[in-house]
Protein backbone atom coordinates (compact mmCIF):
# COMPACT_ATOMS: atom_id res chain seq x y z
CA UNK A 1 132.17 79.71 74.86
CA UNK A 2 128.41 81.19 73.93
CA UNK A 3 127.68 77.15 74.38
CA UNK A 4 128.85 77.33 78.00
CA UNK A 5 127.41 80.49 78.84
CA UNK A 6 123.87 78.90 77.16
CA UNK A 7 123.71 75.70 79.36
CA UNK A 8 124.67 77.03 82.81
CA UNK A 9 121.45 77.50 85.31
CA UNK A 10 120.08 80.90 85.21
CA UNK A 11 118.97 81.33 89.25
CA UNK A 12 116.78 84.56 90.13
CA UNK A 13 116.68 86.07 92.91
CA UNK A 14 113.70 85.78 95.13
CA UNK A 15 110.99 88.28 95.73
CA UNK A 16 111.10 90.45 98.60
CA UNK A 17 108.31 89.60 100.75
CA UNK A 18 106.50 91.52 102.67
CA UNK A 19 106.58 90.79 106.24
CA UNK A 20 105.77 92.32 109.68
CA UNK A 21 106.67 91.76 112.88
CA UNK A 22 103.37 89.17 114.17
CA UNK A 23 103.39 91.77 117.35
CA UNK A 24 102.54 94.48 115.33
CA UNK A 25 99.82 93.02 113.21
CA UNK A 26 98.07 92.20 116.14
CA UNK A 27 98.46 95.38 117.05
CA UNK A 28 96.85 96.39 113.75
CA UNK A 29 94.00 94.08 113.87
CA UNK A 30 93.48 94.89 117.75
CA UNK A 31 93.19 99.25 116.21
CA UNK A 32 90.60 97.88 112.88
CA UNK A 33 88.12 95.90 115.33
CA UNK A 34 88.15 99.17 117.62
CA UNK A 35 87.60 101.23 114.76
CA UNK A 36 84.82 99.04 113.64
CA UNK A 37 83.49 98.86 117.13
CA UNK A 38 82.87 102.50 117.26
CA UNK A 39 81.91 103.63 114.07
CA UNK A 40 78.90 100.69 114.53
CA UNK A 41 78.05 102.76 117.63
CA UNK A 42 78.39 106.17 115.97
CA UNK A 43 76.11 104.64 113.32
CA UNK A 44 73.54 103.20 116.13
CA UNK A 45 73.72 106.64 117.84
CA UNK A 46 72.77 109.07 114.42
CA UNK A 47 69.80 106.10 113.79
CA UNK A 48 68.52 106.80 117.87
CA UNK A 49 68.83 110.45 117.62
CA UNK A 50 66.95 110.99 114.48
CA UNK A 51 64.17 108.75 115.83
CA UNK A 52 62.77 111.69 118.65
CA UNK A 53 63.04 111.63 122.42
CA UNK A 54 66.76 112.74 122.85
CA UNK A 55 67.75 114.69 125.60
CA UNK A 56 70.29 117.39 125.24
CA UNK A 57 72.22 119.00 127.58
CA UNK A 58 76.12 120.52 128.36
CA UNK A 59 79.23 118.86 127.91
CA UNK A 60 81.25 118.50 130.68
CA UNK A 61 84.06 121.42 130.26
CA UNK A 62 86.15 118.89 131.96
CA UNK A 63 86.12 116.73 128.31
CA UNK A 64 88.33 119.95 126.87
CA UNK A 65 90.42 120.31 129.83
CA UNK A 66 90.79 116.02 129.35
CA UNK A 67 91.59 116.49 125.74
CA UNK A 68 94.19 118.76 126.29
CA UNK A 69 96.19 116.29 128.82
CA UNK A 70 95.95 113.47 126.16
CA UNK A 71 97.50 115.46 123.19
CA UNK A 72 100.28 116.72 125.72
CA UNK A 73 100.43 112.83 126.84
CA UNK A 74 101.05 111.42 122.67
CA UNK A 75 103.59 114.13 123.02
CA UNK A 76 105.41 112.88 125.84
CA UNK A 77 105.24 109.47 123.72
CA UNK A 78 106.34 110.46 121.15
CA UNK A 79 109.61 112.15 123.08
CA UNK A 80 110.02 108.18 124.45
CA UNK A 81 110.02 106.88 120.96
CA UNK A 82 112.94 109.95 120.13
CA UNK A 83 114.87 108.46 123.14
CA UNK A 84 114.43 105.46 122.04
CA UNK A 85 116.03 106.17 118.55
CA UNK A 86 118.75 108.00 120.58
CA UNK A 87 119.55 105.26 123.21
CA UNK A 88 118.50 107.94 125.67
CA UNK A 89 117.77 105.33 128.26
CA UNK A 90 117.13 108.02 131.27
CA UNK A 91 114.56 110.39 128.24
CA UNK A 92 112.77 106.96 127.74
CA UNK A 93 111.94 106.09 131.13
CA UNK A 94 111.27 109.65 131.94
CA UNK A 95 109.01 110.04 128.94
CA UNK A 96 107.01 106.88 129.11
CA UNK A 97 106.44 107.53 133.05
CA UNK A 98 104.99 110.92 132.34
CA UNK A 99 102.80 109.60 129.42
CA UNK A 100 101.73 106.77 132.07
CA UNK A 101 100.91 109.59 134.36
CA UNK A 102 98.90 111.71 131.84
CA UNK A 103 96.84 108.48 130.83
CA UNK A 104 95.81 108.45 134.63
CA UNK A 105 94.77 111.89 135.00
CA UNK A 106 92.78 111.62 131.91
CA UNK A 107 91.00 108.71 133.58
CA UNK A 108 90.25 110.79 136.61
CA UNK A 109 89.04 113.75 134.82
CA UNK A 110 86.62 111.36 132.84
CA UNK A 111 85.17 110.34 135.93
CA UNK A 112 84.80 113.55 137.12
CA UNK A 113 82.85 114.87 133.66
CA UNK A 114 80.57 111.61 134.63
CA UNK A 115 80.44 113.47 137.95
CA UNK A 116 79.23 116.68 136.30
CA UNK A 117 76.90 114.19 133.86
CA UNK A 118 75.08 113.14 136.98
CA UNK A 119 74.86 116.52 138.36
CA UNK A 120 73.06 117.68 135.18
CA UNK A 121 70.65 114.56 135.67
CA UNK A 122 72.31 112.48 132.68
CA UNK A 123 72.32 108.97 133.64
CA UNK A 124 73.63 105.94 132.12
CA UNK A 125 69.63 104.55 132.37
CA UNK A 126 67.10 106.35 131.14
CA UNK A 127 67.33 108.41 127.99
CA UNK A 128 69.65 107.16 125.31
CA UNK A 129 71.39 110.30 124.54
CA UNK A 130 73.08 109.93 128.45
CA UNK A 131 73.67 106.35 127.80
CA UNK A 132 75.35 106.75 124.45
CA UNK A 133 77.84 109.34 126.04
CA UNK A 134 78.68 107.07 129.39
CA UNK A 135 79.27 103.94 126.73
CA UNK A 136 81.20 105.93 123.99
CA UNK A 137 83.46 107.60 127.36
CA UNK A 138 83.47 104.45 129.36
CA UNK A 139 84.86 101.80 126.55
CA UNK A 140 87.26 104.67 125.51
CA UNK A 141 88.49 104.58 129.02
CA UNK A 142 88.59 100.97 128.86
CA UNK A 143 90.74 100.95 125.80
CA UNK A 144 93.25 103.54 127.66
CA UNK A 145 92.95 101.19 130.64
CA UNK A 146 94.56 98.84 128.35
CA UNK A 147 97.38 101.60 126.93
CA UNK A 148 99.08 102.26 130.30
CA UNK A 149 99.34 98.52 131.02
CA UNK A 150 100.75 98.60 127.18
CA UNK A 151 102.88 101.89 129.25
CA UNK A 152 103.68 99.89 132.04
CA UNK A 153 105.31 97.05 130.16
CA UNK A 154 107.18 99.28 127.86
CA UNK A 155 108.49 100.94 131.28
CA UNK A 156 109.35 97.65 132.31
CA UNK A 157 111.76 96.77 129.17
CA UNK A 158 112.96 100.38 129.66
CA UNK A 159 114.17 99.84 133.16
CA UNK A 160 116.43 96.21 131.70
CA UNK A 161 117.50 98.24 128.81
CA UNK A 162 115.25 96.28 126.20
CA UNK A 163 114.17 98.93 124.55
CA UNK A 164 117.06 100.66 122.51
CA UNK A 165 118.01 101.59 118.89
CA UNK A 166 118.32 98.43 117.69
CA UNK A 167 115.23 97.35 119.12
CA UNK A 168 112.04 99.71 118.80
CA UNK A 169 109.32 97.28 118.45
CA UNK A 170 107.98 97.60 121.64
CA UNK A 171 108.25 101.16 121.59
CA UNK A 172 106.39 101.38 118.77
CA UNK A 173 103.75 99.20 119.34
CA UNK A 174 103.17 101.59 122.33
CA UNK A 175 103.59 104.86 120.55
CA UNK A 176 101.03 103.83 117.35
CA UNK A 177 98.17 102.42 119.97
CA UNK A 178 98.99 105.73 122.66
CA UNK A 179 98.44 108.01 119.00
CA UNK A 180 95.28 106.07 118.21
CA UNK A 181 93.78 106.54 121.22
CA UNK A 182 94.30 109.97 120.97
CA UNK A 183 93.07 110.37 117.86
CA UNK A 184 90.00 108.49 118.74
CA UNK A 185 89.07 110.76 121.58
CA UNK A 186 89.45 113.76 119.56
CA UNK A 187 86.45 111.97 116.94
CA UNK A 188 84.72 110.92 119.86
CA UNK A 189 84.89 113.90 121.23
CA UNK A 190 83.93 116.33 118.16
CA UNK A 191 81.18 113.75 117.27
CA UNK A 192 79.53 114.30 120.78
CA UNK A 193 79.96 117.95 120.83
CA UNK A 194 79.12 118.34 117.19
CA UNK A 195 75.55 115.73 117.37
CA UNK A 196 74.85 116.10 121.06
């Protein structure tokens, strides 16, 4: 019998591997090269400032009032991605159109702290201190211009019930970039305010 036992095949069982869904890595490679992108400029800006000839003046008190409707917006996401979990269909759609909206009145209070920028003589040309704060604003707003049409095709699979329990990739992918473009106003913002 211990002869039997001794010459059948002994089969283990494969590693787990670790895997993740190719939309999501993207996703995480899309958030590294932004990270890298801005703490290069962060860098660039600290090396200009120390070098003389930097003009200071106020930040617009439209940037806190701005800051403010973003964290209630990664809120509102994050009461989507709940829904989500929940198969809330009408939360989802509800939640993800009132982050969309959020996003946009974000954008339009940026431009109107540009507004107040210009009105306190700080142009994009001319000293660098006014030029660092319309690039660091301006490619943030960029990078939200990309989150709501992230938003709007979330919205989309919302509306043909894509988006559901069993299936929160989507979802997610817009909840993790919505947080991290939160999260990278608030540095962005407490950097300026902080070094301006």
């Amino acid at each position: 019998m211990s002869e039997v036992v001794k010459s059948l095949p002994v089969f283990e069982e494969p590693e787990e591997t670790m895997s993740m869904n190719p939309r999501k890595f993207i996703l995480w490679l899309f958030v590294v090269s932004i990270i890298m992108l801005f703490a290069s400029m962060t860098s660039a800006y600290l090396v200009r400032r120390a070098e003389g000839n930097w003009l200071e003046f106020e930040m617009p008190v439209v940037f806190w009032y701005s800051t403010a409707v973003l964290l209630v917006s990664s809120v509102s996401m994050h009461w989507a991605y709940l829904a989500a979990k929940k198969d809330n269909f009408g939360a989802l759609r509800i939640a993800i159109s009132i982050t969309f909206v959020f996003g946009l009145v974000f954008l339009v209070m940026q431009y109107v702290g540009w507004r107040d920028l210009v009105a306190q003589n700080v142009y994009f040309v001319g000293n660098p201190s006014g030029s660092f704060m319309y690039v660091f604003t301006g490619l943030h707003a960029f990078h939200l211009i990309t989150g709501l049409m992230v938003l709007l095709f979330a919205l989309r699979a919302a509306f043909r019930l894509k988006i559901h329990a069993k299936n929160l990739t989507q979802v997610e992918i817009c909840m993790t970039y919505w947080h991290f473009l939160d999260v990278l106003w608030i540095y962005l913002f407490g950097f300026l305010l902080y070094f301006n």
